[in-house]
C-alpha atoms as a PDB file:
ATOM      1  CA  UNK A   1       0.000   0.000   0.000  1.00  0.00           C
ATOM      2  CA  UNK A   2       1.204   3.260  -0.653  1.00  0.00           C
ATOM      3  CA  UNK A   3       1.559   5.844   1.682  1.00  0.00           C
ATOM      4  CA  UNK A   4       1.038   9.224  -0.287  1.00  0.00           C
ATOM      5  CA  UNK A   5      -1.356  11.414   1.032  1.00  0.00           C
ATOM      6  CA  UNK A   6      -4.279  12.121  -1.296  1.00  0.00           C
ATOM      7  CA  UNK A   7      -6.190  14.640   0.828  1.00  0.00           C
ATOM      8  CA  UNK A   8      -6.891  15.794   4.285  1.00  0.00           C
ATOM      9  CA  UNK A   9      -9.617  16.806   6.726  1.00  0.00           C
ATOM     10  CA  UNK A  10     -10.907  18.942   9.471  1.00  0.00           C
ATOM     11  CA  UNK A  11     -12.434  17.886  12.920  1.00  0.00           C
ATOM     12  CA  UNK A  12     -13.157  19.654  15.434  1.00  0.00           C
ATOM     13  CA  UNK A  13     -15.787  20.134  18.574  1.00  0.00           C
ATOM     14  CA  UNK A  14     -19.427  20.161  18.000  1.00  0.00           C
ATOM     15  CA  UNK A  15     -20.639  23.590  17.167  1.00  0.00           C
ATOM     16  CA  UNK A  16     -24.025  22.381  19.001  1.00  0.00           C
ATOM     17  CA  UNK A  17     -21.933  21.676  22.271  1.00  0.00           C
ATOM     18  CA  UNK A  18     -20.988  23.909  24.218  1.00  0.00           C
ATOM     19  CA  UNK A  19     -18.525  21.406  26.522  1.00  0.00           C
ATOM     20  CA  UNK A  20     -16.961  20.317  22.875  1.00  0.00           C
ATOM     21  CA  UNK A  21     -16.908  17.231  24.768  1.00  0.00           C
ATOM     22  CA  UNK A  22     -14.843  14.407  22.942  1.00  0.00           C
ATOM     23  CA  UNK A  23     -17.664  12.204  22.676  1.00  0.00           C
ATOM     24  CA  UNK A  24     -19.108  14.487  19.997  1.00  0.00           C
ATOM     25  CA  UNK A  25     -17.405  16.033  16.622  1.00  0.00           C
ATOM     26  CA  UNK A  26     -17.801  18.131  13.768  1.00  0.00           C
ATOM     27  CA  UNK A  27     -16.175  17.221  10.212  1.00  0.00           C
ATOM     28  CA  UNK A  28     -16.165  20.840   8.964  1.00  0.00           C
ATOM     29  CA  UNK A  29     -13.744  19.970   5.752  1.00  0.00           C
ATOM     30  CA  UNK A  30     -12.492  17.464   3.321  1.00  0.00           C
ATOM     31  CA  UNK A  31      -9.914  18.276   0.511  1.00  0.00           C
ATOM     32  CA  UNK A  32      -8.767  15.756  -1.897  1.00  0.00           C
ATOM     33  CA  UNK A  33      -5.164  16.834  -3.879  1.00  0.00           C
ATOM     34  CA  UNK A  34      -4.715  16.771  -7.343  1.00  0.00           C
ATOM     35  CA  UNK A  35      -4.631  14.743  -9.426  1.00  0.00           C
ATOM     36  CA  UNK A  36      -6.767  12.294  -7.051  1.00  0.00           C
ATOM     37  CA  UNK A  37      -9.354  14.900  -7.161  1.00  0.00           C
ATOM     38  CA  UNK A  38     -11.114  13.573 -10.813  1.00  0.00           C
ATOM     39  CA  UNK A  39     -13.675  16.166 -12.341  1.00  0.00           C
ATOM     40  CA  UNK A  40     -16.825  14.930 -11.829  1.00  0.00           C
ATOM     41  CA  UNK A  41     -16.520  12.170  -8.729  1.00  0.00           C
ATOM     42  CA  UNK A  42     -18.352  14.982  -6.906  1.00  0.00           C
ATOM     43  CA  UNK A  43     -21.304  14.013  -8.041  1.00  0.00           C
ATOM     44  CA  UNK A  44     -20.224  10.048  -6.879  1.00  0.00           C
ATOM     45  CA  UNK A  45     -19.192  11.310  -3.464  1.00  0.00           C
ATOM     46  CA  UNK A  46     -22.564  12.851  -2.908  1.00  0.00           C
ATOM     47  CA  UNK A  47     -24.589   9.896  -3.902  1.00  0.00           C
ATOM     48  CA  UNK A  48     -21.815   8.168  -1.508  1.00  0.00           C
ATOM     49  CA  UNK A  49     -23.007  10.198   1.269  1.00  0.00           C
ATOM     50  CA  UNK A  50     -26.574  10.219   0.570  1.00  0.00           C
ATOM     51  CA  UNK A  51     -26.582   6.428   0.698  1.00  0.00           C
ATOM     52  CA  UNK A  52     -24.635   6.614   4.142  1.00  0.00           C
ATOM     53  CA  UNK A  53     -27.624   8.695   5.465  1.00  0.00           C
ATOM     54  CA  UNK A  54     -25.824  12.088   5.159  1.00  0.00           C
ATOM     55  CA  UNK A  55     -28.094  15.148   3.899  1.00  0.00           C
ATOM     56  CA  UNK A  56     -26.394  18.283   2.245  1.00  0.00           C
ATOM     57  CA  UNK A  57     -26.954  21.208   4.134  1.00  0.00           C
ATOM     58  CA  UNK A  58     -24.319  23.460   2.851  1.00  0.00           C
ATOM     59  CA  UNK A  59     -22.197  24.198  -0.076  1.00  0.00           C
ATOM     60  CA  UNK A  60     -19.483  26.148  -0.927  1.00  0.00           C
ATOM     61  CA  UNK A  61     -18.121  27.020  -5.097  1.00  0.00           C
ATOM     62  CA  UNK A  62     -15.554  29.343  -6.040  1.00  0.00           C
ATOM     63  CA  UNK A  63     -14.453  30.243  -9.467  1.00  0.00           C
ATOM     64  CA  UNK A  64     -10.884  31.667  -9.634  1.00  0.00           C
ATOM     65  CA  UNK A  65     -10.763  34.768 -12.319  1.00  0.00           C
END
């Protein structure tokens, strides 16, 4: 298995928590690096997530000028 790193994440404390007790987190980010990020396995991810029970309930898009 290789061990190059194809992307990374953020976790942190529950925003709903005020404790941020461990027993609860937040994934606020994921970021896959090119070239393992392939145009258009967005759209595969999502449907990943959907079937795993996960909802969209924000999104973020940039377009660099």
């Amino acid at each position: 298995m290789d061990d190059e790193a194809v992307g990374n994440f953020w976790v942190g404390p529950d925003p709903g928590r005020a404790s941020g007790a461990a027993e609860s987190a937040w994934l606020y980010d994921i970021n896959v690096f090119e070239p393992h990020n392939v145009v258009g396995d967005n759209a595969a991810a999502t449907a990943l997530y959907r079937r795993s029970g996960y909802d969209v309930t924000s999104m973020a898009m940039r377009k660099q000028m």
